[in-house]
PDB file of N, CA and C in Angstrom:
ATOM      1  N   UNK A   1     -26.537 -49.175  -5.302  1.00  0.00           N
ATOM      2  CA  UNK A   1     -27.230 -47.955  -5.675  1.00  0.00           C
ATOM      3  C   UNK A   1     -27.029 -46.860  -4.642  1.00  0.00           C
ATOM      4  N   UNK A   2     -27.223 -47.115  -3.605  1.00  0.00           N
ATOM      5  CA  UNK A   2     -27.030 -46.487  -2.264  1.00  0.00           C
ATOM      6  C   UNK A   2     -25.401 -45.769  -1.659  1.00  0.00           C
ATOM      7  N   UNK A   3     -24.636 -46.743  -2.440  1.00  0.00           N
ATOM      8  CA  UNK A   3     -23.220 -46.621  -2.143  1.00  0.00           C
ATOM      9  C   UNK A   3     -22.721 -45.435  -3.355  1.00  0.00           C
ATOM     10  N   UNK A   4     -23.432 -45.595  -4.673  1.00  0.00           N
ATOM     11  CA  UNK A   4     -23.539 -45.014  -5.730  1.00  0.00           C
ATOM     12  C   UNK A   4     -23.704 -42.821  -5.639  1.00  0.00           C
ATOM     13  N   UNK A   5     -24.959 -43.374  -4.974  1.00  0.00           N
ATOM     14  CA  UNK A   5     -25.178 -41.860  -4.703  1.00  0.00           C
ATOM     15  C   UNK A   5     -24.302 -41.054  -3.341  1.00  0.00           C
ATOM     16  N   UNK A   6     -23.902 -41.897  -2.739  1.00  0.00           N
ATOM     17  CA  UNK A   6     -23.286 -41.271  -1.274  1.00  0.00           C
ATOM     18  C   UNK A   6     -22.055 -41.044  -2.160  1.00  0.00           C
ATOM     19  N   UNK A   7     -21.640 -41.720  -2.737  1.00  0.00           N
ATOM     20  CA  UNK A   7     -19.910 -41.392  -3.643  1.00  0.00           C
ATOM     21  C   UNK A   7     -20.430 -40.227  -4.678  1.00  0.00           C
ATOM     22  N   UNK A   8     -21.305 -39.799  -4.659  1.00  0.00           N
ATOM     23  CA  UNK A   8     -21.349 -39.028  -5.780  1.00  0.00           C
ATOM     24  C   UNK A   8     -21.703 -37.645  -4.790  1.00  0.00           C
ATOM     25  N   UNK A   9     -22.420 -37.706  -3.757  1.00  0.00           N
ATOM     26  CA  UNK A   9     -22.395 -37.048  -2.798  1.00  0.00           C
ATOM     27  C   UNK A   9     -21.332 -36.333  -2.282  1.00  0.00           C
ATOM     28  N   UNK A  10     -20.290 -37.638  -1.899  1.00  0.00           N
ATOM     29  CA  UNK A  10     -19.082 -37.084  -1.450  1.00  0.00           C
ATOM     30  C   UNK A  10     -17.985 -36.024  -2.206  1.00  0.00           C
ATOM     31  N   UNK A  11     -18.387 -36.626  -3.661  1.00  0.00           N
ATOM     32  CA  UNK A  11     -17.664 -35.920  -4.303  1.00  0.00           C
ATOM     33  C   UNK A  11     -17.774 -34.679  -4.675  1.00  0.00           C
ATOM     34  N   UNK A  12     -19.262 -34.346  -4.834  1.00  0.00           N
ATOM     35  CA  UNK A  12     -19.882 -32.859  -4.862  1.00  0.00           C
ATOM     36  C   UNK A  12     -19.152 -32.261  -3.598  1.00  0.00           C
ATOM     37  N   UNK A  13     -19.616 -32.385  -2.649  1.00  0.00           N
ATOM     38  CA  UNK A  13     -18.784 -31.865  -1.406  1.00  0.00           C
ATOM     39  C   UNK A  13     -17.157 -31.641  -1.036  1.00  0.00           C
ATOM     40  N   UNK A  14     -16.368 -32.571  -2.026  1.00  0.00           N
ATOM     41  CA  UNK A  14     -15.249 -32.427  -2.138  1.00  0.00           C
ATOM     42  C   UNK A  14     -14.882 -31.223  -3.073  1.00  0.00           C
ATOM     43  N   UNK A  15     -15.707 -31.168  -4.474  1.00  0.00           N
ATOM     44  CA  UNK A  15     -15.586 -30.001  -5.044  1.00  0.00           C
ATOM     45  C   UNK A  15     -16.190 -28.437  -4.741  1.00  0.00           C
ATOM     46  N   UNK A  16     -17.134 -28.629  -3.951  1.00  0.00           N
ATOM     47  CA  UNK A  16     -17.785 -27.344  -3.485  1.00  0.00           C
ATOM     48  C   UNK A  16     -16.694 -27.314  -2.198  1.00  0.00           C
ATOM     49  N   UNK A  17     -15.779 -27.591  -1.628  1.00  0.00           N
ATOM     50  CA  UNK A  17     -14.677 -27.551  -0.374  1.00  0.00           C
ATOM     51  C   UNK A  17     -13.262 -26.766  -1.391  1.00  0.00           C
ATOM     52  N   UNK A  18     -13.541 -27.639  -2.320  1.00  0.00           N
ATOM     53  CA  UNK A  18     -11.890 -26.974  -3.505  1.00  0.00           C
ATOM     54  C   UNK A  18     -12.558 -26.037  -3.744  1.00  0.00           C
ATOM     55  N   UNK A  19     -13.569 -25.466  -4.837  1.00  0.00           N
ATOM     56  CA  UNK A  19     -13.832 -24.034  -5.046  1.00  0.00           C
ATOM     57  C   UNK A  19     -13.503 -23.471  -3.288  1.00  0.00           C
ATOM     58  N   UNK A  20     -14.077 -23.255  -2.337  1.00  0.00           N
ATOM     59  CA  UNK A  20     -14.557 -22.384  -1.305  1.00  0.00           C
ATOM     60  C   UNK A  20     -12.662 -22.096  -1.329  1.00  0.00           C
ATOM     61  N   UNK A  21     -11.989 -23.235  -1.540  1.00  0.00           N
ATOM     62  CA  UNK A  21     -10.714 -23.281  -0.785  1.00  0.00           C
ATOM     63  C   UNK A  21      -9.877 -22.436  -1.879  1.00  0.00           C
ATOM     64  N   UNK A  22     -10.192 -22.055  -3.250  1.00  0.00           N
ATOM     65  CA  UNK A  22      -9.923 -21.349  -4.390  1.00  0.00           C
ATOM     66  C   UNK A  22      -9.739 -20.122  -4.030  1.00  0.00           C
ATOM     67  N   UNK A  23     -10.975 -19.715  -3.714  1.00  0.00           N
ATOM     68  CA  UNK A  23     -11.651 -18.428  -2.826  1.00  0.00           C
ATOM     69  C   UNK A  23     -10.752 -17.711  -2.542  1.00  0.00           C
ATOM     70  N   UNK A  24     -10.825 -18.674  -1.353  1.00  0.00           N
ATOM     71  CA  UNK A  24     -10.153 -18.528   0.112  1.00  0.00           C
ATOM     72  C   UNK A  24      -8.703 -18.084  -0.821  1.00  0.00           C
ATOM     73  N   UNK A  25      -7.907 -18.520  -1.080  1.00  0.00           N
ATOM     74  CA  UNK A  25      -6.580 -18.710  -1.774  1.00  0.00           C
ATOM     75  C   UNK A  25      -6.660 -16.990  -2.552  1.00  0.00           C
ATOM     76  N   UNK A  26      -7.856 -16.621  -3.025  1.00  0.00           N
ATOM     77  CA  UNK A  26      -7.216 -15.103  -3.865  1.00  0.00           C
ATOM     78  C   UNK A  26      -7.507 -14.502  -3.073  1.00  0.00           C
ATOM     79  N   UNK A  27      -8.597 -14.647  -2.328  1.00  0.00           N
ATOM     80  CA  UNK A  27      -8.450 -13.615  -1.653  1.00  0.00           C
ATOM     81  C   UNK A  27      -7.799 -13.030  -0.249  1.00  0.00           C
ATOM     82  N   UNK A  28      -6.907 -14.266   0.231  1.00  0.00           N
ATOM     83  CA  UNK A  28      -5.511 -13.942   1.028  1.00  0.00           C
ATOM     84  C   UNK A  28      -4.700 -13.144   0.364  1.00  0.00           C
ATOM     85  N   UNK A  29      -4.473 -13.500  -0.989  1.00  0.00           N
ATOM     86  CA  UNK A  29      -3.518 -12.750  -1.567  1.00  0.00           C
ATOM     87  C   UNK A  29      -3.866 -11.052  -2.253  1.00  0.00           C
ATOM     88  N   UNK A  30      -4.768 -11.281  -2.180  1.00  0.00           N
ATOM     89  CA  UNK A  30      -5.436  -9.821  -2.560  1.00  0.00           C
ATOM     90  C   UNK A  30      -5.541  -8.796  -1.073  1.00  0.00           C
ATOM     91  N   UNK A  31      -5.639  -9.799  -0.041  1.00  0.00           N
ATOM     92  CA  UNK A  31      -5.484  -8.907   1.464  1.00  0.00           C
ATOM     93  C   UNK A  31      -3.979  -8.631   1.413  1.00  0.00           C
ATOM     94  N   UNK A  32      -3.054  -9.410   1.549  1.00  0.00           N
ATOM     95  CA  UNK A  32      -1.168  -9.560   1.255  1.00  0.00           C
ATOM     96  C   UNK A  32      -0.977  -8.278   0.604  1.00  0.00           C
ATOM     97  N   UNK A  33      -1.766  -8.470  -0.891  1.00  0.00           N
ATOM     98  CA  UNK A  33      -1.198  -7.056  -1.426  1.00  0.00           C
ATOM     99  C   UNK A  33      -2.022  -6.014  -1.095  1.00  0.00           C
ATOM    100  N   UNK A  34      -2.887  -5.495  -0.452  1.00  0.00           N
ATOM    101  CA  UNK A  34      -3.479  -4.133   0.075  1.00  0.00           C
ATOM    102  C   UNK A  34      -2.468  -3.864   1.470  1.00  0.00           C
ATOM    103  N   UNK A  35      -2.207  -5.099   2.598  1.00  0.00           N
ATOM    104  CA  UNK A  35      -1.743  -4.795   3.525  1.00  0.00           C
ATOM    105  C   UNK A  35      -0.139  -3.809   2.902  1.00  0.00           C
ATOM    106  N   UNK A  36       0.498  -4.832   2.166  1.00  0.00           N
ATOM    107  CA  UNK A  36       1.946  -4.069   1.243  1.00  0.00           C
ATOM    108  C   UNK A  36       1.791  -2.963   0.947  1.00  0.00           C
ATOM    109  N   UNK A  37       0.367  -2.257   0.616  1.00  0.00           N
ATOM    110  CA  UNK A  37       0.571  -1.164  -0.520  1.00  0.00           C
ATOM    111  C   UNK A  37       0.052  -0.119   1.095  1.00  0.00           C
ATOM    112  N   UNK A  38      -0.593  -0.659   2.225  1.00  0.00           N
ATOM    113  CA  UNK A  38      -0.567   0.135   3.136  1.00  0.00           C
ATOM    114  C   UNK A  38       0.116   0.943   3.772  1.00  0.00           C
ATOM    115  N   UNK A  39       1.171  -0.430   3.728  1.00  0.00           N
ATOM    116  CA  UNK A  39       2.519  -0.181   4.486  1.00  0.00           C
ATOM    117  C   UNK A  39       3.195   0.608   3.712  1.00  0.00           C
ATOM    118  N   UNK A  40       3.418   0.396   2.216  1.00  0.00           N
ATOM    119  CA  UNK A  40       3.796   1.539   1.472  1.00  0.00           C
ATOM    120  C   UNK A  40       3.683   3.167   1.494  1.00  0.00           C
ATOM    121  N   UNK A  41       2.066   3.130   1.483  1.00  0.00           N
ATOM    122  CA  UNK A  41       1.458   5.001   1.934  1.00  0.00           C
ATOM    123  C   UNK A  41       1.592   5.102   3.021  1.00  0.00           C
ATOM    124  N   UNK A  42       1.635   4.156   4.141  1.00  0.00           N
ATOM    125  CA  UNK A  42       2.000   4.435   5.455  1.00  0.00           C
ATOM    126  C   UNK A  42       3.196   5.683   5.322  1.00  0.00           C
ATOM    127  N   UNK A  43       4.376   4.678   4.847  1.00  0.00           N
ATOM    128  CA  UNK A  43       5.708   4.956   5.183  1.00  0.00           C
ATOM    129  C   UNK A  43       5.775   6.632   3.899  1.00  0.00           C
ATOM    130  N   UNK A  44       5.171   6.494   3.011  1.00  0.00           N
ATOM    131  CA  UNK A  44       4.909   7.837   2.122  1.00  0.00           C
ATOM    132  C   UNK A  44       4.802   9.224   3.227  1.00  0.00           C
ATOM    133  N   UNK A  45       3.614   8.823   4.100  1.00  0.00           N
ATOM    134  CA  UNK A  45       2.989   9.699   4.779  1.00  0.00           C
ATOM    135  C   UNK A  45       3.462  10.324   5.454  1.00  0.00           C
ATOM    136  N   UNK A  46       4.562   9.449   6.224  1.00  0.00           N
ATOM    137  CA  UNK A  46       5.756   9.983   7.382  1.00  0.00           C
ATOM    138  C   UNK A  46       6.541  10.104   7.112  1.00  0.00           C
ATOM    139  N   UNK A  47       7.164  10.549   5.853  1.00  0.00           N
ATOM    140  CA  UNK A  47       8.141  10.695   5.512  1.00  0.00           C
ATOM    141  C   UNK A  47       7.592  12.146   4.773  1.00  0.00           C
ATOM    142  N   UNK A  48       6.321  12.829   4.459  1.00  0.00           N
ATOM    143  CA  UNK A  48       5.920  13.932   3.888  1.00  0.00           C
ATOM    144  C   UNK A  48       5.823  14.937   5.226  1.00  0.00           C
ATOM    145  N   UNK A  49       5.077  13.770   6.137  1.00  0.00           N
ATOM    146  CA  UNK A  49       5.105  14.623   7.640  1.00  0.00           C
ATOM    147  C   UNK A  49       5.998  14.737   8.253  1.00  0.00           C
ATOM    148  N   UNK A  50       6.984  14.165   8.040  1.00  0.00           N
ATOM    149  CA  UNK A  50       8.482  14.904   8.746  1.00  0.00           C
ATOM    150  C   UNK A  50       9.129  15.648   8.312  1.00  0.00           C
ATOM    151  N   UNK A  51       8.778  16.035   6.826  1.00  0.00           N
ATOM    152  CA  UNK A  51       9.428  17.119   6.066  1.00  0.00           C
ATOM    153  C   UNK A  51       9.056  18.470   6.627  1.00  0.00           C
ATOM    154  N   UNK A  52       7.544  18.653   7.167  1.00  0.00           N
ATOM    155  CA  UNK A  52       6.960  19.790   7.231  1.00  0.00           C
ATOM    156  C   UNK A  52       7.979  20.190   8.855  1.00  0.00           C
ATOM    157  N   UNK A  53       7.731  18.917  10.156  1.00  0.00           N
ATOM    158  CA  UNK A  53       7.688  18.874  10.857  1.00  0.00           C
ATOM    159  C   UNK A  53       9.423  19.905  11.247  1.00  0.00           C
ATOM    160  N   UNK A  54      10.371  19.201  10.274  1.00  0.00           N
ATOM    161  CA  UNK A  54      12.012  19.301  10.365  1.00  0.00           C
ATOM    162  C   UNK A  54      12.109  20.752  10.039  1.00  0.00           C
ATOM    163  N   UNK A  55      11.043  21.249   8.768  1.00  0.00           N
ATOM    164  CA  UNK A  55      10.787  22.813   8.755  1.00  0.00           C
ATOM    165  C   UNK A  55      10.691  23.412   9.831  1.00  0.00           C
ATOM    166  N   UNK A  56       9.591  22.790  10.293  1.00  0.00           N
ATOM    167  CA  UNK A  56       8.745  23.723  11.701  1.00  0.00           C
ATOM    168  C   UNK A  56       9.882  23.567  13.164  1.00  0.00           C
ATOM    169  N   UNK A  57      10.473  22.616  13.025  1.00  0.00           N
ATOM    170  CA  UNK A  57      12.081  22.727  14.058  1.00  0.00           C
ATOM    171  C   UNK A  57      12.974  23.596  13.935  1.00  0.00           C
ATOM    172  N   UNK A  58      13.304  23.706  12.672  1.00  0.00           N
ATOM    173  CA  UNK A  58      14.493  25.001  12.732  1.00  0.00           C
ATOM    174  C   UNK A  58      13.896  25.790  12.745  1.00  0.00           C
ATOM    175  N   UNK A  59      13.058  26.172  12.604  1.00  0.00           N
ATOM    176  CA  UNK A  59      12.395  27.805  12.543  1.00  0.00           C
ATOM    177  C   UNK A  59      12.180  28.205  13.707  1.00  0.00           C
ATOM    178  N   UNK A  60      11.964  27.370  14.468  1.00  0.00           N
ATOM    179  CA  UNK A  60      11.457  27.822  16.219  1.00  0.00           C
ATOM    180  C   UNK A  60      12.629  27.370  16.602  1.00  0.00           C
ATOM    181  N   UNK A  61      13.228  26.550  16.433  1.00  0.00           N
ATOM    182  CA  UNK A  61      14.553  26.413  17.260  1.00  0.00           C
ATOM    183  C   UNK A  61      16.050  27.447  17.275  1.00  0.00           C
ATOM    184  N   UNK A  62      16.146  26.917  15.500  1.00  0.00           N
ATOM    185  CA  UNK A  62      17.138  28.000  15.031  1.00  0.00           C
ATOM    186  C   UNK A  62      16.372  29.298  14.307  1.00  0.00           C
ATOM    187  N   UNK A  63      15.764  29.482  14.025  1.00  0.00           N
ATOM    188  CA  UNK A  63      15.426  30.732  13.507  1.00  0.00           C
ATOM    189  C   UNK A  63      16.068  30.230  11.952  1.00  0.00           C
ATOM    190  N   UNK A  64      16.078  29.276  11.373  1.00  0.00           N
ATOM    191  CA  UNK A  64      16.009  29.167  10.077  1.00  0.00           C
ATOM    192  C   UNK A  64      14.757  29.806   9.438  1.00  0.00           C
ATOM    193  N   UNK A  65      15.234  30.406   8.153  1.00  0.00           N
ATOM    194  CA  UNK A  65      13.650  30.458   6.846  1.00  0.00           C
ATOM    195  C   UNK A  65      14.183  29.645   5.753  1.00  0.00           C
ATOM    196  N   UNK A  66      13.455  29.535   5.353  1.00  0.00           N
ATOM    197  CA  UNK A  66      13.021  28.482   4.151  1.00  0.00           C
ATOM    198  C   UNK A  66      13.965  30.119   3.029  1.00  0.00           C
ATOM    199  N   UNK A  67      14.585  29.412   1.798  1.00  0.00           N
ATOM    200  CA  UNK A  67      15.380  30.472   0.739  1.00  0.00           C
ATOM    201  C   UNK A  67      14.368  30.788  -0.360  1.00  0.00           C
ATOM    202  N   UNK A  68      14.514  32.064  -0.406  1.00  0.00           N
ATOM    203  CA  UNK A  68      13.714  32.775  -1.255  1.00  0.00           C
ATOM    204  C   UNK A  68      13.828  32.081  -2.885  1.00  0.00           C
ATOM    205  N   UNK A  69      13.028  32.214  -3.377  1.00  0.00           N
ATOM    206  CA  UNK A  69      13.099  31.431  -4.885  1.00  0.00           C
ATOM    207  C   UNK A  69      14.214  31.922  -5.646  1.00  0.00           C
ATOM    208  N   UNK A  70      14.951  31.461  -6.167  1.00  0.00           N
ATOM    209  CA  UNK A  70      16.346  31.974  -7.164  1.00  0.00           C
ATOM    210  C   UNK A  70      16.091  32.020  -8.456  1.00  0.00           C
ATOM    211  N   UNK A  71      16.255  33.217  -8.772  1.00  0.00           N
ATOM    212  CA  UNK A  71      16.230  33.988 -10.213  1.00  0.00           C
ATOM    213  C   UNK A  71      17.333  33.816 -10.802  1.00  0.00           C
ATOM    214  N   UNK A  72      17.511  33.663 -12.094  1.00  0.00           N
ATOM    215  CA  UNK A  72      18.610  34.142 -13.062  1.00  0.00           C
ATOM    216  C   UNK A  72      18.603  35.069 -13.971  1.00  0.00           C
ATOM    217  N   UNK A  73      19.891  35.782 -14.107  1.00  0.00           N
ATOM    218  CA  UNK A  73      19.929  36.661 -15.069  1.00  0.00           C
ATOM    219  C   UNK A  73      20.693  36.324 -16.385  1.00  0.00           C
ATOM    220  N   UNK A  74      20.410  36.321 -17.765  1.00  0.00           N
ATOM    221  CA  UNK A  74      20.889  35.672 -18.849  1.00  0.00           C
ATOM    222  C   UNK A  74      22.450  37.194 -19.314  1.00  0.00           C
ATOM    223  N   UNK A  75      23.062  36.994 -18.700  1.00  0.00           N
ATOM    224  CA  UNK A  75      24.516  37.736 -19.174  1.00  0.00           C
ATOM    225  C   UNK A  75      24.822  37.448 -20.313  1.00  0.00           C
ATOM    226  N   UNK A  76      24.214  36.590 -21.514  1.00  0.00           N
ATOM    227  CA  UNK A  76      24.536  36.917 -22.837  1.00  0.00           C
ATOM    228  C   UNK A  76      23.994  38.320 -23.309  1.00  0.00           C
ATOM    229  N   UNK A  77      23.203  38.350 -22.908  1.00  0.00           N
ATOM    230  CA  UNK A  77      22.491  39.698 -23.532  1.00  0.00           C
ATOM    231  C   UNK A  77      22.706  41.111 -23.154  1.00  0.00           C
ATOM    232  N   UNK A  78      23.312  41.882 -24.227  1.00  0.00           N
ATOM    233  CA  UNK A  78      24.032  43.078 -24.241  1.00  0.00           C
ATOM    234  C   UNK A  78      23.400  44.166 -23.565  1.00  0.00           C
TER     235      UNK A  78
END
C-alpha cells in the first residue's frame, strides 16, 4: 500500500518535472526568436543611421548637396 502511493507520488512529480520542462522548451525558443528579430532591427537601425551620417560627411567634407528633385517635361505635346 505504502509502496503503492510513493509510485504514484513519484510519478506525479515526474509529470509536473515534464510539463515545467515543456515550458521551459517554448519559451527558449520564443527568447531565440526575439533575440533574431533584435539582431535584425539592430542591423536595420545602422544601416538607416549611416545613411544620414555618409550625408552629413560629404557635405562638411566635400561640400556635396543632396540633387534637387527631377522634373519632366512631356515633348509629345505640341
Amino acid at each position: 500500500m505504502i509502496g503503492g502511493v510513493l509510485l504514484a507520488g513519484i510519478v506525479f512529480v515526474n509529470l509536473a518535472v515534464l510539463r515545467l520542462n515543456l515550458r521551459l522548451d517554448g519559451v527558449t525558443q520564443a527568447s531565440s526568436k526575439l533575440k533574431a528579430q533584435n539582431a535584425a532591427l539592430q542591423s536595420q537601425l545602422s544601416s538607416a543611421l549611416a545613411s544620414g551620417k555618409i550625408q552629413a560627411l560629404a557635405h562638411s567634407r566635400d561640400g556635396l548637396v543632396e540633387a534637387p528633385s527631377v522634373t519632366y517635361i512631356d515633348l509629345a505635346k505640341p
